[in-house]
N, C-alpha and C. Protein backbone atom coordinates (compact mmCIF):
# COMPACT_ATOMS: atom_id res chain seq x y z
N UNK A 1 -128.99 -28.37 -108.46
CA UNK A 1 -129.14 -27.55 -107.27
C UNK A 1 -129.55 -28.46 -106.12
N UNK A 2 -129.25 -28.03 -104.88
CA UNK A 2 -129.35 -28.99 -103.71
C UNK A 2 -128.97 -28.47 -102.66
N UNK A 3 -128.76 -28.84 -101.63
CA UNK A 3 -128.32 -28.50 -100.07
C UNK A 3 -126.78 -29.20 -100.12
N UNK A 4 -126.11 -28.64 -99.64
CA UNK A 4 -124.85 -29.01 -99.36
C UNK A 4 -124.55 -30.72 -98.58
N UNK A 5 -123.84 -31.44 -99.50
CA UNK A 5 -123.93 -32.76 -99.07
C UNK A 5 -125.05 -33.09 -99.69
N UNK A 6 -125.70 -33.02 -100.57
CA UNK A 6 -126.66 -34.16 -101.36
C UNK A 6 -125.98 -34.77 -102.32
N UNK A 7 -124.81 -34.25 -103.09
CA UNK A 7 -124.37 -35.56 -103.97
C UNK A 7 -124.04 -34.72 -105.47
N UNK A 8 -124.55 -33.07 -105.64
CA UNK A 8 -124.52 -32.88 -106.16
C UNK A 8 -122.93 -33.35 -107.26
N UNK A 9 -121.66 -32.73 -106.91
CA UNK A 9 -120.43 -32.73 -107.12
C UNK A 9 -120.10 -34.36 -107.38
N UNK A 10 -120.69 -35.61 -106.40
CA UNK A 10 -120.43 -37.16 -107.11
C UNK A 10 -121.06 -37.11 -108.03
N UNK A 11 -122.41 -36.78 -108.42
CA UNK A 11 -122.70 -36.86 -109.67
C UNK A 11 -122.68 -36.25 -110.51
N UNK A 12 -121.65 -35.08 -110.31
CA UNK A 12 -121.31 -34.49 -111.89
C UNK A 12 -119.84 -35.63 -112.53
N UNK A 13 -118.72 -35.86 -111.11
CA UNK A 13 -118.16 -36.46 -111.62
C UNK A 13 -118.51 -37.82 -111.64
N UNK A 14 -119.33 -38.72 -111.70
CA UNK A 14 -119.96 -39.75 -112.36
C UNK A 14 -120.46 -39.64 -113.78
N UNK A 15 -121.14 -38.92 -113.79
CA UNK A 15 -121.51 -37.98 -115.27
C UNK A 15 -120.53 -37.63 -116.33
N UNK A 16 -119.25 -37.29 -115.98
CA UNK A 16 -118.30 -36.91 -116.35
C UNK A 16 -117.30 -37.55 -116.39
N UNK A 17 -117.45 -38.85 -115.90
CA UNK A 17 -116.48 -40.23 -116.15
C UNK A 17 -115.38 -40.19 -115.50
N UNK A 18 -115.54 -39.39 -114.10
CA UNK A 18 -114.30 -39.33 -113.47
C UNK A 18 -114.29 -39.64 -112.08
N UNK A 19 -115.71 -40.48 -111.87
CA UNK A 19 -115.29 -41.40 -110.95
C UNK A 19 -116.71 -42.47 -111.53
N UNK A 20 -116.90 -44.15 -110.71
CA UNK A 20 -117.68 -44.54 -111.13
C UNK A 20 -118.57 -44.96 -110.42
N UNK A 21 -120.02 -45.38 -111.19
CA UNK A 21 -121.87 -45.89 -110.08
C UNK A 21 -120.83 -46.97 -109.30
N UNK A 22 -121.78 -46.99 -108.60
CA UNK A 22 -121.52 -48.54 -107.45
C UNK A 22 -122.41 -49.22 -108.38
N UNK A 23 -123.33 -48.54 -108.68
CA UNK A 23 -124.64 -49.65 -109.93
C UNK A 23 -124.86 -49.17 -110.74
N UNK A 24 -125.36 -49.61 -111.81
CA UNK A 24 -126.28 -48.95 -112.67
C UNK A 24 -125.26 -48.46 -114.10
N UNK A 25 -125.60 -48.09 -115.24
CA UNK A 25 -124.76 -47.93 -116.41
C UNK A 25 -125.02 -46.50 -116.64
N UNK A 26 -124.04 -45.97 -117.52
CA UNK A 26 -124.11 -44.60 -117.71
C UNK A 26 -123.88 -44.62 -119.30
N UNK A 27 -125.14 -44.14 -120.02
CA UNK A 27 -124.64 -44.44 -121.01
C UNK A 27 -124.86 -43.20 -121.98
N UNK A 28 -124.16 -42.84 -122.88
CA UNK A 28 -124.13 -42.26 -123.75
C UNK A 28 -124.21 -42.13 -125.44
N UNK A 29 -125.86 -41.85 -125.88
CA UNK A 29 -125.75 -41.83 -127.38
C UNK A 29 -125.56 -43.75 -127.34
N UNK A 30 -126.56 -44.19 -126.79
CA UNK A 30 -126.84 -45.71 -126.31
C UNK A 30 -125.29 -46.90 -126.48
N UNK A 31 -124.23 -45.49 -125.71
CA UNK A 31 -123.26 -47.17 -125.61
C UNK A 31 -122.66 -46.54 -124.07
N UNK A 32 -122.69 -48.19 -123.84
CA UNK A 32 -122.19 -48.15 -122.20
C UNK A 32 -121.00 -47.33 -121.87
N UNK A 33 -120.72 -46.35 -121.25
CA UNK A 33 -119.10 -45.91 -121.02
C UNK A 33 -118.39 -46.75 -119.96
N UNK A 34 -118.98 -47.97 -119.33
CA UNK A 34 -118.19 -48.08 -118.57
C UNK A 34 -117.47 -49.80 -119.26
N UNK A 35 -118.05 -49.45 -120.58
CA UNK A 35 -117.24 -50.59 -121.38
C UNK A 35 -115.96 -50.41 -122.06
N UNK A 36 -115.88 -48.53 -121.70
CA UNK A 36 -114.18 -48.24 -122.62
C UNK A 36 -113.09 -48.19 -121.68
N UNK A 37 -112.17 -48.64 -122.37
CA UNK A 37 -111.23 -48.71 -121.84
C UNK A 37 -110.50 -47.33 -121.29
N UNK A 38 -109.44 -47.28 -120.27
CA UNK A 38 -109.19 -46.38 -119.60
C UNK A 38 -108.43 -45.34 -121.18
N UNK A 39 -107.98 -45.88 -121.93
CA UNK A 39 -107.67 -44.90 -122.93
C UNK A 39 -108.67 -44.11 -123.58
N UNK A 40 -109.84 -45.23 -124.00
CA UNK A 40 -110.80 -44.19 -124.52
C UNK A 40 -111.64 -44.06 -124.07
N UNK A 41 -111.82 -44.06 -122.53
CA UNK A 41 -112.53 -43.33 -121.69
C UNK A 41 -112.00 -42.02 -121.79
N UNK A 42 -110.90 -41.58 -121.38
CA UNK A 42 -110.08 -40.45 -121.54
C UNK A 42 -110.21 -39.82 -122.80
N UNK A 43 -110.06 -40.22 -124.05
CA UNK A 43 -110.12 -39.64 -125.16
C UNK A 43 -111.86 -38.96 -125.04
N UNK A 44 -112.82 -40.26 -125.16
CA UNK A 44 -114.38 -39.62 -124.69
C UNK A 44 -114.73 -38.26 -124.24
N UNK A 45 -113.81 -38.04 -122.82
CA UNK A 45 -113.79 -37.04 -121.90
C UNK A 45 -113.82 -36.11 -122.47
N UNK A 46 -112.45 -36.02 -123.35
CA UNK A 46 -111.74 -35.17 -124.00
C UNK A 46 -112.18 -34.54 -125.02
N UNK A 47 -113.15 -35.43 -126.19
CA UNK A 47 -113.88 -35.01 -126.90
C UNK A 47 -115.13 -34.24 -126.61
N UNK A 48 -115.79 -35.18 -125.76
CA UNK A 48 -117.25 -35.15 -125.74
C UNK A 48 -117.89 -34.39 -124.34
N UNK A 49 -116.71 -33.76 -123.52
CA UNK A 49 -117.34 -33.07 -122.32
C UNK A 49 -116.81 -31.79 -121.50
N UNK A 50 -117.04 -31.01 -121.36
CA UNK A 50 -116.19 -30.01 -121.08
C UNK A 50 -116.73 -29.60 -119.38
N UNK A 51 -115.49 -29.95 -118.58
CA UNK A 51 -116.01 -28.89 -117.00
C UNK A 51 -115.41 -27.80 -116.41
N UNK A 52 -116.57 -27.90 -115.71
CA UNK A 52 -116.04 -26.06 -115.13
C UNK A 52 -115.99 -26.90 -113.57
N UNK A 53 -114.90 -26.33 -112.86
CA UNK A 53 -114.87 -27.23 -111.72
C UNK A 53 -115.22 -26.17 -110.28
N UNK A 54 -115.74 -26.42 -109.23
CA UNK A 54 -115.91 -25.68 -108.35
C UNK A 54 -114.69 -24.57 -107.87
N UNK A 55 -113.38 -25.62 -107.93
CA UNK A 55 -111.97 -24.58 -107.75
C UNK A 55 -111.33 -24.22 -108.51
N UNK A 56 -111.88 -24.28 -110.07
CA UNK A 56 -111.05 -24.13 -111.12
C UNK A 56 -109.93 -25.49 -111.67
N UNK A 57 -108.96 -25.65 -110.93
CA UNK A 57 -108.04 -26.89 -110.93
C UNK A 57 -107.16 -26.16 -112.52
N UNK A 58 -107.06 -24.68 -111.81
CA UNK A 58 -106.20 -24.55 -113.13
C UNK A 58 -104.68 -25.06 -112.73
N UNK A 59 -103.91 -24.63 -113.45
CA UNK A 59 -102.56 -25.24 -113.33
C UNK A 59 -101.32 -23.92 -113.22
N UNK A 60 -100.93 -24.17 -111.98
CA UNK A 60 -100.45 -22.75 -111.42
C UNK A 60 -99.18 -22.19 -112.60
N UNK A 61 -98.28 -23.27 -113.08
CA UNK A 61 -97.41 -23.10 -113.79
C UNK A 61 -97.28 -22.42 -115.25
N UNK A 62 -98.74 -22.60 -115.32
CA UNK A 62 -98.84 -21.69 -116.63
C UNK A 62 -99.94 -20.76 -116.91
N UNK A 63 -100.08 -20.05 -118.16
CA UNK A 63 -100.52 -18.82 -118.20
C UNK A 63 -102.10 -19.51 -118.47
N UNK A 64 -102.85 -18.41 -118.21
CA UNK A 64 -104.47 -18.48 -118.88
C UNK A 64 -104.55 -18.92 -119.85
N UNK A 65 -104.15 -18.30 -121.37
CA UNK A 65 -104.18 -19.10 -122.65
C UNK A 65 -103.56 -20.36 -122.77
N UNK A 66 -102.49 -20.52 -121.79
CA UNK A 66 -101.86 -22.02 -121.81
C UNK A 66 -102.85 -22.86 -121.36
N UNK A 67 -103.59 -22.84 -120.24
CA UNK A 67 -104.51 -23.52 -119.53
C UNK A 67 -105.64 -23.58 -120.31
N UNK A 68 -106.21 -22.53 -121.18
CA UNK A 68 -106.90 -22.88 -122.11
C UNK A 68 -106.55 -23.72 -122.86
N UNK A 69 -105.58 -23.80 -123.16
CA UNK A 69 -105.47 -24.30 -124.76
C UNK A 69 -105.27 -25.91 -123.88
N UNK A 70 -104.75 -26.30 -123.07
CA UNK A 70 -104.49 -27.99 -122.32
C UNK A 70 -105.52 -28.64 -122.91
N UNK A 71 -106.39 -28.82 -123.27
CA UNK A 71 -107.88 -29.75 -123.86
C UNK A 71 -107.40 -30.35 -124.97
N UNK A 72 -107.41 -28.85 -126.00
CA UNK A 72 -107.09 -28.89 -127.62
C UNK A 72 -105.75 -29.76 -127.86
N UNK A 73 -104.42 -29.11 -126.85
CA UNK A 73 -103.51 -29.67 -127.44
C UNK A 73 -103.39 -31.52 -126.78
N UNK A 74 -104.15 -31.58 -125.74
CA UNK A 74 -104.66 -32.59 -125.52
C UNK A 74 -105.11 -33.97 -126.80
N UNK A 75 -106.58 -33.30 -127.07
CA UNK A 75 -106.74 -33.65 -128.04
C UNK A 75 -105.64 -33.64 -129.58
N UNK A 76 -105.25 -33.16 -129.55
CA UNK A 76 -104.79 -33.37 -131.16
C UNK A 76 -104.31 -32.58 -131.53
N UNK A 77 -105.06 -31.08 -130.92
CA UNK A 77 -104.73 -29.44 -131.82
C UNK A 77 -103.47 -29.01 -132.25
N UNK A 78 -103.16 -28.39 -132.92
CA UNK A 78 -101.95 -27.86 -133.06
C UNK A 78 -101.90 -26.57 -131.82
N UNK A 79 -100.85 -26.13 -131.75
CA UNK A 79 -100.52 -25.17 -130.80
C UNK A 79 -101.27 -23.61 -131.17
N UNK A 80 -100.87 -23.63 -132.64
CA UNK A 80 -101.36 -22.14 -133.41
C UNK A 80 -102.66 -22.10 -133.20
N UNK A 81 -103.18 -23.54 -133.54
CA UNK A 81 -104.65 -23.73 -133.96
C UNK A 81 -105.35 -23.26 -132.19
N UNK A 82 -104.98 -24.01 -131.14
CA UNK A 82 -105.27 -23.67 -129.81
C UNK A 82 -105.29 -22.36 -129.46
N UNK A 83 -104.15 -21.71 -129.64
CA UNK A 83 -104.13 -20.59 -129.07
C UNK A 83 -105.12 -19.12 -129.55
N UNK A 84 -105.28 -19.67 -131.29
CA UNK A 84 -106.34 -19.23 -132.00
C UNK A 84 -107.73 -18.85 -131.41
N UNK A 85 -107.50 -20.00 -131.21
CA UNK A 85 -108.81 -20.69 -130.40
C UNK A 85 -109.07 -20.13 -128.88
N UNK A 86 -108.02 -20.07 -128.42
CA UNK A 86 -108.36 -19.82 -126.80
C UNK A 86 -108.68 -18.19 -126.58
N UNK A 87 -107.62 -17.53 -127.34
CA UNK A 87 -108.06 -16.07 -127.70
C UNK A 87 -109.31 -15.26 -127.77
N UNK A 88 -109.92 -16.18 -128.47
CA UNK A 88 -111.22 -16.25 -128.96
C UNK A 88 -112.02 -15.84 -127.56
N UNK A 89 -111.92 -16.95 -126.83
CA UNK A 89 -113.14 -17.58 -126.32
C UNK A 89 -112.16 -16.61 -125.05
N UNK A 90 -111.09 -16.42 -124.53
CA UNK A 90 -110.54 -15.18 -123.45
C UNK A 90 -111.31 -14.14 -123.94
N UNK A 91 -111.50 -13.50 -125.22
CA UNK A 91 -111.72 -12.24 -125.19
C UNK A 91 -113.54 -12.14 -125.69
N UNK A 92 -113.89 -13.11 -125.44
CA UNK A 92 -115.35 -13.35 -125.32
C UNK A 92 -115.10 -13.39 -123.72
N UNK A 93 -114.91 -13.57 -122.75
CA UNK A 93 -115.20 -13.42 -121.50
C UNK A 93 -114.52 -12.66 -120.97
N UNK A 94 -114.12 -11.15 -121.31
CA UNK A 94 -113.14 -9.93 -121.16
C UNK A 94 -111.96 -10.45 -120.66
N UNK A 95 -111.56 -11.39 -121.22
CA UNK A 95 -109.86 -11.54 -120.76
C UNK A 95 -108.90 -11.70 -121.37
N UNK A 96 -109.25 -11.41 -122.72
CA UNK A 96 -107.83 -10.90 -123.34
C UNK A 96 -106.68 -10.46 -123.11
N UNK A 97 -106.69 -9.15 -122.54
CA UNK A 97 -105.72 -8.55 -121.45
C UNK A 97 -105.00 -9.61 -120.60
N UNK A 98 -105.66 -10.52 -120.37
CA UNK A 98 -104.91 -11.01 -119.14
C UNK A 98 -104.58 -12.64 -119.71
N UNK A 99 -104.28 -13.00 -120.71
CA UNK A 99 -104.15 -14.01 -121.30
C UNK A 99 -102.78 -14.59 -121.06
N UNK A 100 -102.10 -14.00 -120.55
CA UNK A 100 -100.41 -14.22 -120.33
C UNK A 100 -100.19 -14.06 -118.80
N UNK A 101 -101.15 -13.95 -118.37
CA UNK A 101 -100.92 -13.93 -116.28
C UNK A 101 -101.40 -15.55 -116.14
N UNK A 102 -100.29 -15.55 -115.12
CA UNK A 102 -100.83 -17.41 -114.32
C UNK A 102 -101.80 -16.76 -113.72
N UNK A 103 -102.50 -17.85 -113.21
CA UNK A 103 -103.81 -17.70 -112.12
C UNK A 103 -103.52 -17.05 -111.35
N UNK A 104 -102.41 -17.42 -110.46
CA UNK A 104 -101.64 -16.49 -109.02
C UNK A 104 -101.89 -14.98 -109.38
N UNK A 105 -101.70 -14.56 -110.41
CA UNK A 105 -102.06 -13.40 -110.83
C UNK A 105 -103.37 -12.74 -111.15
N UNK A 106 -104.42 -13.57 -110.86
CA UNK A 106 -105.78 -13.10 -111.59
C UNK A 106 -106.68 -13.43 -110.49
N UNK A 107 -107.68 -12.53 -110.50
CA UNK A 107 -108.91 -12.88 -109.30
C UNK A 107 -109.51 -14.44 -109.34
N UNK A 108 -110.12 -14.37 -108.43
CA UNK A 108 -111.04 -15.51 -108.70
C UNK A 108 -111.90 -15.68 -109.34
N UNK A 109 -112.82 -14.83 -109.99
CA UNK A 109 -113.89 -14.51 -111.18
C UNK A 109 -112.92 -14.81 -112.12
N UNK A 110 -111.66 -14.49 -112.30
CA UNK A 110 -110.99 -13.82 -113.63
C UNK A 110 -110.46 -15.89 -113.77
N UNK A 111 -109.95 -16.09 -113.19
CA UNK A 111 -109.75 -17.66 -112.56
C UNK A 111 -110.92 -18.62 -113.47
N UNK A 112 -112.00 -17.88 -112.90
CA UNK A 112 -113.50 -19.18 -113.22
C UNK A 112 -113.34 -19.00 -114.73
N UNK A 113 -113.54 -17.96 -115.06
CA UNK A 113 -113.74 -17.09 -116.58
C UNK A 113 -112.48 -18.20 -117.71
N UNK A 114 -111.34 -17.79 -117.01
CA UNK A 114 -110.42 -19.31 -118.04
C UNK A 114 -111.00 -20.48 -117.94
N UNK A 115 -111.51 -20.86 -116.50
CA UNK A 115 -111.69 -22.18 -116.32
C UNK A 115 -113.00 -22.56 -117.15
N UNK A 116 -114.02 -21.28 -117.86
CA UNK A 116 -115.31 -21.56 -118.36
C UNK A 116 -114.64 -22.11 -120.13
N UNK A 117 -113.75 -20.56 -120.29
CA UNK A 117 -112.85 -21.24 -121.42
C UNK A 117 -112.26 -22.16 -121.67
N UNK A 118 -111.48 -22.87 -120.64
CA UNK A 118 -111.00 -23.80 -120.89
C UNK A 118 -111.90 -25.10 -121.38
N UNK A 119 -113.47 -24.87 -120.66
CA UNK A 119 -114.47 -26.00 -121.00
C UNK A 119 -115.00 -25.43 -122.01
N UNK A 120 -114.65 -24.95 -122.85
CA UNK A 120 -115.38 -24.60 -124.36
C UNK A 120 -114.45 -24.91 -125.33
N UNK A 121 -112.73 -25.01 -125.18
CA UNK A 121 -112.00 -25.35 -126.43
C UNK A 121 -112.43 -26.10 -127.20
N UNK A 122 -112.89 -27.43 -126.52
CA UNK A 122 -112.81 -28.62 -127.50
C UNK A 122 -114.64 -28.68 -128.16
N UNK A 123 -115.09 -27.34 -128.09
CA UNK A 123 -116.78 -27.37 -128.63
C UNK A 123 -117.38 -28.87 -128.05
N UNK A 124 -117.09 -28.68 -127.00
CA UNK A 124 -118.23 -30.15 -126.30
C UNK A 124 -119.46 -30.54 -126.26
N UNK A 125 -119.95 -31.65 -126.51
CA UNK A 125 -121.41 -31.99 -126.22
C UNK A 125 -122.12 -31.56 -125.40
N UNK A 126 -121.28 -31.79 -124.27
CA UNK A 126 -121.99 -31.23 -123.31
C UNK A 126 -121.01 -30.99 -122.10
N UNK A 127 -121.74 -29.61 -121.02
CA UNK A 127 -120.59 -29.47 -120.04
C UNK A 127 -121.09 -29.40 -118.83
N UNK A 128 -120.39 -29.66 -118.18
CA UNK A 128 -120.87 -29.66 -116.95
C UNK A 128 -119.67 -29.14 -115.89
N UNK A 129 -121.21 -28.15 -114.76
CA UNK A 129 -120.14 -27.13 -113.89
C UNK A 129 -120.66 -27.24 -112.45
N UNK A 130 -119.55 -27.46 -111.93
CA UNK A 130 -120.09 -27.42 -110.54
C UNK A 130 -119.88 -26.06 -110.12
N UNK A 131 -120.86 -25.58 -109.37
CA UNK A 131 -120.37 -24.28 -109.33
C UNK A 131 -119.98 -22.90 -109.75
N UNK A 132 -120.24 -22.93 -111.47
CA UNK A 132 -119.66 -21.98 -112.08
C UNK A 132 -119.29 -20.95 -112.02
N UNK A 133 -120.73 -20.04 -110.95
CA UNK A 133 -120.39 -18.77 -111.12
C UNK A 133 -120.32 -18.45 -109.61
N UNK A 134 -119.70 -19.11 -108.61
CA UNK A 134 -119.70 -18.81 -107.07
C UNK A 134 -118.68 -18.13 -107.02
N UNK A 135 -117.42 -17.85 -107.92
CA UNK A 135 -116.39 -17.19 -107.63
C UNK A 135 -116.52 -15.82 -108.45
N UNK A 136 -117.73 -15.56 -109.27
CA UNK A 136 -117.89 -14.05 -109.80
C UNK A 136 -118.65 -13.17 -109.48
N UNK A 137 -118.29 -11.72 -109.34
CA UNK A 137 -119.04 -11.15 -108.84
C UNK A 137 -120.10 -11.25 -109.19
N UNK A 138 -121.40 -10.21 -109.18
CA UNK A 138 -122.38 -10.18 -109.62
C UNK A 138 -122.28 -9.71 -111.07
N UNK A 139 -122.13 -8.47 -111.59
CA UNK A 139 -121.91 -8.17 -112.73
C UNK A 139 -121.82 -9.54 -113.97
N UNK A 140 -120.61 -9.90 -113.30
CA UNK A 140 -119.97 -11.29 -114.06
C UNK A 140 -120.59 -12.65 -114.12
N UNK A 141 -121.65 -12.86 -113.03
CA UNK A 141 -121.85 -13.72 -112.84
C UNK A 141 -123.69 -13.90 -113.72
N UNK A 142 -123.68 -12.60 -113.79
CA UNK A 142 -125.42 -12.75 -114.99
C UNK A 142 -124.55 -12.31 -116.30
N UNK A 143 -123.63 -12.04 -116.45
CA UNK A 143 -123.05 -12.04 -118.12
C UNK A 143 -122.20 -13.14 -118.14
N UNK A 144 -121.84 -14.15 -117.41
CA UNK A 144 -121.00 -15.44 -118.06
C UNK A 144 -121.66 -16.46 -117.12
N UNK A 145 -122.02 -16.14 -116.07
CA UNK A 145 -122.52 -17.49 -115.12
C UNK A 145 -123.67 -18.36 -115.50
């Protein structure tokens, strides 16, 4: 939490290995990350961190459960196994129903709500959100925010 322009958002993505310190090491479970290479920096990500992004950054071309599932099949998952999976975690945040609408089609709460799913596929260490619940109403925003 902070005032607008303190840094919050560079240091989630510093934190999150998606941009880097001018100094200093970031390390994780005591090994340096800024000793892996750009492949398994990426894999790291992929495993070990899940975000919720201030605008979502879903991907207009495809559906909610598709956008869910991008992590898993990322990682490794099988498709069945993903979609299994994404189901899940849609209809834990009432969006089942709407699992087959692109974003263009869904509010902005309804938007964040994939985008929270989408940072839970891969059961991450840890996640980090900028912003999570600025795009849900109230209701939504003390039951998922």
């Amino acid at each position: 939490m902070g005032a607008s322009g303190a840094g919050k958002t560079t240091l989630l993505q510093i934190l999150g290995t998606l941009d880097s310190p001018n100094s200093g090491e970031l390390m994780f479970n005591g090994k340096n990350i800024a000793d892996l290479s750009s492949k398994a920096l990426a894999r790291f990500r992929n495993e070990h961190i899940g975000f919720i992004f201030q605008f979502h950054q879903l991907l207009p071309e495809f559906t909610a459960i598709e956008n869910v599932c991008m992590p898993a099949l990322i990682g490794g998952k099988s498709m069945s196994e993903s979609k299994m999976k994404a189901l899940e975690l849609l209809d834990t945040l009432g969006l089942k129903d709407r699992a087959s609408h692109k974003p263009a089609e869904l509010s902005g709460g309804e938007q964040q709500r994939v985008a929270v799913a989408r940072s839970l596929i891969n059961s991450p260490d840890v996640i980090l959100a900028d912003e999570p619940s600025g795009n849900l109403d109230s209701k939504n925003a003390k039951e998922y925010g």
